[in-house]
C-alpha atoms as a PDB file:
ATOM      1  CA  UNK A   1       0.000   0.000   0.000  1.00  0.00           C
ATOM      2  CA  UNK A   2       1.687   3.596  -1.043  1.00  0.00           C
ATOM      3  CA  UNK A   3       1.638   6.176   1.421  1.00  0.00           C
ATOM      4  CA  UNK A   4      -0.621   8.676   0.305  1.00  0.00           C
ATOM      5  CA  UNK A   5       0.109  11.520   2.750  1.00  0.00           C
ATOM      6  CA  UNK A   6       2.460  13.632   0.887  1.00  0.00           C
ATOM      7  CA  UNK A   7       0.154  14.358  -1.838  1.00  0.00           C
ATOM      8  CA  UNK A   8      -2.948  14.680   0.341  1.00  0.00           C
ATOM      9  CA  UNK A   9      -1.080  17.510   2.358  1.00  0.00           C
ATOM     10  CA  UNK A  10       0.613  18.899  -1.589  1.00  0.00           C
ATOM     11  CA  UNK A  11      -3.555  19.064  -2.355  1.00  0.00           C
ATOM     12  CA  UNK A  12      -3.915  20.553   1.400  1.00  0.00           C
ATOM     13  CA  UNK A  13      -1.372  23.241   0.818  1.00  0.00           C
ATOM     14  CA  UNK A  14      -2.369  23.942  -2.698  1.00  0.00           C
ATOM     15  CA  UNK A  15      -5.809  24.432  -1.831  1.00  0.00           C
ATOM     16  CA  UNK A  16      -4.788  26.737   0.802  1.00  0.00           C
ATOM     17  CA  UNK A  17      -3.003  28.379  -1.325  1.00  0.00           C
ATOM     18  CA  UNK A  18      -5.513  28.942  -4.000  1.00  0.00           C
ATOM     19  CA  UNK A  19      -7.489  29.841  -1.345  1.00  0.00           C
ATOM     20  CA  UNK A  20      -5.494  33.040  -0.466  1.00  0.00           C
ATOM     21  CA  UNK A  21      -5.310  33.895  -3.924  1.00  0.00           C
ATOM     22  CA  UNK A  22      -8.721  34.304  -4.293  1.00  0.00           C
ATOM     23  CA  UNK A  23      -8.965  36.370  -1.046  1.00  0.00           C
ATOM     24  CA  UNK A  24      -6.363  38.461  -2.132  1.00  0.00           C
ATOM     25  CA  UNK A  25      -7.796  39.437  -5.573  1.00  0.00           C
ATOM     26  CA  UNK A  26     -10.631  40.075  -4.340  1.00  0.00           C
ATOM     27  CA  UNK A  27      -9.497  42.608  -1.834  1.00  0.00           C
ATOM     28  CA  UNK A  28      -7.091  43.872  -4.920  1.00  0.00           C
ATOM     29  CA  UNK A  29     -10.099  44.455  -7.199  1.00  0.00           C
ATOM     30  CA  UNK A  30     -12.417  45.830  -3.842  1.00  0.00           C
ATOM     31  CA  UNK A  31      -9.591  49.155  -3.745  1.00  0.00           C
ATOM     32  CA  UNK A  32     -10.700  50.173  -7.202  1.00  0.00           C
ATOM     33  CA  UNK A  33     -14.373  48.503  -7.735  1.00  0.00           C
ATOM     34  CA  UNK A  34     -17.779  48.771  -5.931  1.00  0.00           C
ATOM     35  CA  UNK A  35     -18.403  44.832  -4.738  1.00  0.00           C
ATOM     36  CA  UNK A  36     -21.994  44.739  -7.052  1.00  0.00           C
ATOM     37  CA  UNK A  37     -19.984  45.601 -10.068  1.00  0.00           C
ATOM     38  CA  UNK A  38     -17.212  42.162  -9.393  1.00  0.00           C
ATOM     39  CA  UNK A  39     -17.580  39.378 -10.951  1.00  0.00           C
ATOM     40  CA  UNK A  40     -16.081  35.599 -10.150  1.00  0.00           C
ATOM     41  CA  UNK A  41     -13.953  35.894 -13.980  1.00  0.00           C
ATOM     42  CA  UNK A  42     -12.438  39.006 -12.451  1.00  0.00           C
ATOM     43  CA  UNK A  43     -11.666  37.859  -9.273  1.00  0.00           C
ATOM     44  CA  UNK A  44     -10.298  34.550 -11.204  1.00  0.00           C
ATOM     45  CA  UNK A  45      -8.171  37.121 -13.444  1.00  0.00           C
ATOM     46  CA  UNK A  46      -6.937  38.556 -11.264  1.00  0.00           C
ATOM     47  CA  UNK A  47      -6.040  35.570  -8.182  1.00  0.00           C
ATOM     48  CA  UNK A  48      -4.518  33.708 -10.996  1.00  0.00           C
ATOM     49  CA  UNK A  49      -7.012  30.897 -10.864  1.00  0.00           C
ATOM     50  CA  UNK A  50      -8.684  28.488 -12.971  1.00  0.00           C
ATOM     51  CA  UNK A  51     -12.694  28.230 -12.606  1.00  0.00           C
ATOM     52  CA  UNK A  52     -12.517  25.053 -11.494  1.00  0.00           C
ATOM     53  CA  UNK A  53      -9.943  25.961  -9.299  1.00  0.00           C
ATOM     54  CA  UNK A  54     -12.176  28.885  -7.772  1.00  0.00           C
ATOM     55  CA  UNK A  55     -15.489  26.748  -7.404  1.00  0.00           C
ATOM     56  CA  UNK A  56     -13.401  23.664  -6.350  1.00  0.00           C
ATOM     57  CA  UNK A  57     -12.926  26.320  -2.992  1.00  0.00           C
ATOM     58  CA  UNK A  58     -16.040  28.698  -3.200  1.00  0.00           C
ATOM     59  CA  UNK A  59     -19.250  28.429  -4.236  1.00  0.00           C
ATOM     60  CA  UNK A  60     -19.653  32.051  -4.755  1.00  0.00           C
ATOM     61  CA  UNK A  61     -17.958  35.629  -4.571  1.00  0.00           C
ATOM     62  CA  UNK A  62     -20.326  35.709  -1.805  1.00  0.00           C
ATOM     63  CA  UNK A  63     -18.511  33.167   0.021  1.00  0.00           C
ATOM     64  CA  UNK A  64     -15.511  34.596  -0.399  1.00  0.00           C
ATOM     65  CA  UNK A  65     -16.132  37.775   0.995  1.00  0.00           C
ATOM     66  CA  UNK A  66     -18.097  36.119   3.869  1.00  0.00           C
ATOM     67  CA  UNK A  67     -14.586  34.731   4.824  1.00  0.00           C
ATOM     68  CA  UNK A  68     -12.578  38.209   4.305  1.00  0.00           C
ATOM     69  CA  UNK A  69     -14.860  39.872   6.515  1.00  0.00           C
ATOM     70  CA  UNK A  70     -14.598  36.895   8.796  1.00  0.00           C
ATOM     71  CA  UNK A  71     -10.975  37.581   9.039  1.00  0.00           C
ATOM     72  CA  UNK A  72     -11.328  41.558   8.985  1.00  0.00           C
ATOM     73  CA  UNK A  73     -13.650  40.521  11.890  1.00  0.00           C
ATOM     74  CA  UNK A  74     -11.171  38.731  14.293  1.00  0.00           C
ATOM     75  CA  UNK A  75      -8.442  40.866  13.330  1.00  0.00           C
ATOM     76  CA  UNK A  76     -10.958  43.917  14.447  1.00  0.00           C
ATOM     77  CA  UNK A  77     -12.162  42.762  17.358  1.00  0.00           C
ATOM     78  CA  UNK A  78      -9.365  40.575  18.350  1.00  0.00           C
ATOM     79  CA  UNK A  79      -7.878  44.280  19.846  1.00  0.00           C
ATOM     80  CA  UNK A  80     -10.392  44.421  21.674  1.00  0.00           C
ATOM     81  CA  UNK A  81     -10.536  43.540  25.421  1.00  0.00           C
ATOM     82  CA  UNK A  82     -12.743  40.875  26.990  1.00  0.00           C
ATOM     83  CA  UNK A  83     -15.663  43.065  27.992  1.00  0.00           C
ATOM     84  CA  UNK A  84     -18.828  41.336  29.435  1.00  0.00           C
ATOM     85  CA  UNK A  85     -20.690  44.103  31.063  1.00  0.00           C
ATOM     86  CA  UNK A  86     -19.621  46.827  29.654  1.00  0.00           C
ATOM     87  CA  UNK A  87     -20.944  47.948  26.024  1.00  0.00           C
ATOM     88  CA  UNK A  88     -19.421  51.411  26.084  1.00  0.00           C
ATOM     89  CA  UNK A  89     -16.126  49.612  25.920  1.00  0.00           C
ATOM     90  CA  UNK A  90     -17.334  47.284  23.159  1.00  0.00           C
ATOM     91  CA  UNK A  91     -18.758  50.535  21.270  1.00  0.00           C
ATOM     92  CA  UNK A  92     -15.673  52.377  21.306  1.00  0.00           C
ATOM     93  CA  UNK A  93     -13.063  49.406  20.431  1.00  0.00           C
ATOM     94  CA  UNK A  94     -15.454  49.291  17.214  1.00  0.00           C
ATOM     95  CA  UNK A  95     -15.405  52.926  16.572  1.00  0.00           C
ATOM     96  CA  UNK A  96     -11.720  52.849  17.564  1.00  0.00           C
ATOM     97  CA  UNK A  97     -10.840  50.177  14.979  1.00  0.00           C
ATOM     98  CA  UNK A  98     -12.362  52.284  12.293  1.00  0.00           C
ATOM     99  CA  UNK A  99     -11.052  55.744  13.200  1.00  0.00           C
ATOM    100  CA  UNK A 100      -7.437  54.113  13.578  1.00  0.00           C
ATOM    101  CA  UNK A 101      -7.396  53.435   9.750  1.00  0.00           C
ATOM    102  CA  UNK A 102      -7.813  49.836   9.201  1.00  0.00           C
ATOM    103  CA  UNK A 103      -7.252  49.520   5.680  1.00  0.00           C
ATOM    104  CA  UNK A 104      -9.381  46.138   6.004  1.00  0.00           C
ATOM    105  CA  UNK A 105     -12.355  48.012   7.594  1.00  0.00           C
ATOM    106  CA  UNK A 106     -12.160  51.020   5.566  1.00  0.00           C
ATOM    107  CA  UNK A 107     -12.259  48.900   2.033  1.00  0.00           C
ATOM    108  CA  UNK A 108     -14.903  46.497   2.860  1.00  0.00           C
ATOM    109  CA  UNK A 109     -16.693  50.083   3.961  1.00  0.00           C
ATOM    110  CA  UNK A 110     -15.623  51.712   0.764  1.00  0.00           C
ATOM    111  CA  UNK A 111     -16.571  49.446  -1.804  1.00  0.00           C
ATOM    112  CA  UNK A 112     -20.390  49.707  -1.059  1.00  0.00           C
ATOM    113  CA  UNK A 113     -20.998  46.319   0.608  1.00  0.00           C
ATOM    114  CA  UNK A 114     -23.990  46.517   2.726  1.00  0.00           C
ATOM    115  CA  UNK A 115     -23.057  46.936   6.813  1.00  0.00           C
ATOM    116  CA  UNK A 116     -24.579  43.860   7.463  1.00  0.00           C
ATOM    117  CA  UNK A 117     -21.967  41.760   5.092  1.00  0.00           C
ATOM    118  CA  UNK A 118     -18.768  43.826   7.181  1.00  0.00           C
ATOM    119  CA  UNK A 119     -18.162  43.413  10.512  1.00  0.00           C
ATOM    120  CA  UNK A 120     -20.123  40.373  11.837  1.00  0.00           C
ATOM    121  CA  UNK A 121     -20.830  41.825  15.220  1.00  0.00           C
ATOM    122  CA  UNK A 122     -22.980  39.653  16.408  1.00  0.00           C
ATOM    123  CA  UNK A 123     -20.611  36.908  17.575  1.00  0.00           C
ATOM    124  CA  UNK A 124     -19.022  40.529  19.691  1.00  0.00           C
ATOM    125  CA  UNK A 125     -21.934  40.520  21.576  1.00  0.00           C
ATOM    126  CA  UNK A 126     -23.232  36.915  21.772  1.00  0.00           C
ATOM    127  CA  UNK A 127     -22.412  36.952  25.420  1.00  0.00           C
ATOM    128  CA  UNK A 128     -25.320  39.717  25.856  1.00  0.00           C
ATOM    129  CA  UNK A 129     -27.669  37.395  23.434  1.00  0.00           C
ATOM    130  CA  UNK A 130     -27.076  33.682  25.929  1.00  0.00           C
ATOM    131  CA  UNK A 131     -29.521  32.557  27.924  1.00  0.00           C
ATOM    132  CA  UNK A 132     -31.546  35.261  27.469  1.00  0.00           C
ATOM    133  CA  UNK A 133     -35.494  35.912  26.809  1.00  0.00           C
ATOM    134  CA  UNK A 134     -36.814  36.421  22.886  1.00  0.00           C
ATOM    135  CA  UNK A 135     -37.243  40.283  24.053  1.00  0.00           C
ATOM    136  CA  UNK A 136     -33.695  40.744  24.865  1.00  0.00           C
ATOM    137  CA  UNK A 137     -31.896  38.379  22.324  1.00  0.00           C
ATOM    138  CA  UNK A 138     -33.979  40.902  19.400  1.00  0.00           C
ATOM    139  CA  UNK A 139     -33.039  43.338  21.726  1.00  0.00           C
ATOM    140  CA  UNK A 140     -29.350  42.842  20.758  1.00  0.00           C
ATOM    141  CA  UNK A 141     -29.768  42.042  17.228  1.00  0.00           C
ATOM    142  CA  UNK A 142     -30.949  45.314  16.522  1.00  0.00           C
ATOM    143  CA  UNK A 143     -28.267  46.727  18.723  1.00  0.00           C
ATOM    144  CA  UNK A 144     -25.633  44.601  16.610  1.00  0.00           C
ATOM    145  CA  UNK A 145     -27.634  46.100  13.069  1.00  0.00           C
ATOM    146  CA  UNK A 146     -27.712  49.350  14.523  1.00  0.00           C
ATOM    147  CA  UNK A 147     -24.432  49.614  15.273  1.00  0.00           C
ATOM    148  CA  UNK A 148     -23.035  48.374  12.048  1.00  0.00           C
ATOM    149  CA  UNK A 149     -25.497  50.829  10.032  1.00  0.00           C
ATOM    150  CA  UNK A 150     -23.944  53.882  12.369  1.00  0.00           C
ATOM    151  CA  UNK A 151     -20.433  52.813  11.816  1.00  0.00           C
ATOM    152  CA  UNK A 152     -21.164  52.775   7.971  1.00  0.00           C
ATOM    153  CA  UNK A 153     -22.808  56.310   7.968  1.00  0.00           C
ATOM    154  CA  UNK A 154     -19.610  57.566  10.598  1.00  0.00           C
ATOM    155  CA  UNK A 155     -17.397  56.455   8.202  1.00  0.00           C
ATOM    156  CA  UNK A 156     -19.107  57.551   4.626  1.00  0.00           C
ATOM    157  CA  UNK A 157     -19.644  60.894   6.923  1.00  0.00           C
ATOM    158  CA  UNK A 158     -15.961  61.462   6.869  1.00  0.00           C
ATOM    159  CA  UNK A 159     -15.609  60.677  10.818  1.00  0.00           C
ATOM    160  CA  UNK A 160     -16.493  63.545  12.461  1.00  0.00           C
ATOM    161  CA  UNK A 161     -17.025  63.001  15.317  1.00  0.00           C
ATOM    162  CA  UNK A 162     -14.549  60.988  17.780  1.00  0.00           C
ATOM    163  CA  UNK A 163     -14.955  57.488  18.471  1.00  0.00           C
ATOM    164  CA  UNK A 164     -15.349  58.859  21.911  1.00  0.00           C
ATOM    165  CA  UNK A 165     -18.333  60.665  20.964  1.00  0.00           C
ATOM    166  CA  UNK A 166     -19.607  57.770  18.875  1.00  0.00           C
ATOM    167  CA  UNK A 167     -19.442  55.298  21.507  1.00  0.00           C
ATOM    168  CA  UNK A 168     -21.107  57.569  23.792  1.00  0.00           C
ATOM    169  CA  UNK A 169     -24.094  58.238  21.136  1.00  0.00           C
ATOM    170  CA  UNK A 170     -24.353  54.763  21.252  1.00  0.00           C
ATOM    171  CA  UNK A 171     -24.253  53.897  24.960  1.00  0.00           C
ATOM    172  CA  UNK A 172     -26.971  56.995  24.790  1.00  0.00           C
ATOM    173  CA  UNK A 173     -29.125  55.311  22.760  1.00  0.00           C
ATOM    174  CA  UNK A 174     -28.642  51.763  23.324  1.00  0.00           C
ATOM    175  CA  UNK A 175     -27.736  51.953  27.258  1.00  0.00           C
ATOM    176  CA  UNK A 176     -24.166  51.516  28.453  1.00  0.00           C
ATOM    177  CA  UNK A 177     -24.433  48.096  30.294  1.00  0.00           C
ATOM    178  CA  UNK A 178     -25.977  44.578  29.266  1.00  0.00           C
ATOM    179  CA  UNK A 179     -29.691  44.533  30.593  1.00  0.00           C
ATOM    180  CA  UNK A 180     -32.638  42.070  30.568  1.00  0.00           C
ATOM    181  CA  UNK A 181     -35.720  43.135  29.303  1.00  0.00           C
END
């Protein structure tokens, strides 16, 4: 019986591989393109990539940027501290992240992708939404939607207003502290 391992990791790392490419051309084409206007033969152009190659990994451009804003997401929030109580905290590390310039942030925000399909902020605050009542888990999805449709008007704004400010807006609006309701 042949050992089959070093071709199974070759496909492993190959796949990964193609993988990134894909990413990577898509962020490439998402400096100079509005998302809508992409298509998967330009993101194939420009990764380097067969068809078969891309669909062999995604099933969609949709899919692909569902995993760059994945990243974007954990690279985001991964600065932030461990907050459980405190949403003012969790408001400003997201205002923070935007105002400081990441590039990530600022291009899924500049190429016209909906708020929703950016920051996944839901996982953030999925400590707020456990073991909690229908009234508050809804409570905190439309914080989470909220928030994510404010950060995307801040930023097409031209950022004002601090992320100081912004956070406290929020905490305004939205309370400062996780509640039950």
């Amino acid at each position: 019986m042949s050992n089959t391992r070093p071709l199974q990791e070759a496909n492993t790392e190959s796949n990964r591989l193609t993988r990134e490419a894909i990413r990577t051309g898509l962020i490439m084409l998402m400096h100079n393109n509005k998302y809508d206007r992409i298509t998967v033969t330009d993101i194939i152009k420009r990764a380097g990539v067969s068809r078969s190659g891309f669909y062999r990994n995604y099933q969609s451009k949709e899919e692909v940027l569902d995993e760059v804003a994945g990243e974007i997401k954990v690279m985001v929030l991964g600065e932030c501290p461990d907050i459980t109580m405190d949403l003012h905290e969790r408001y400003l590390c997201v205002f923070n992240a935007v105002a400081q310039g990441w590039g990530s942030v600022e291009l899924l925000l500049g190429a016209d992708i909906p708020p929703e399909m950016t920051l996944r902020l839901e996982s953030y605050f999925e400590d707020a939404l456990n073991g909690h009542n229908a009234k508050t888990t809804y409570y905190y999805s439309a914080l989470c939607s909220s928030l994510l449709t404010i950060v995307d008007s801040w930023y097409k704004g031209g950022m004002k207003e601090s992320a100081e400010e912004m956070a406290d807006l929020m905490a305004e609006i939205f309370g400062g502290k996780l509640k039950e309701l």
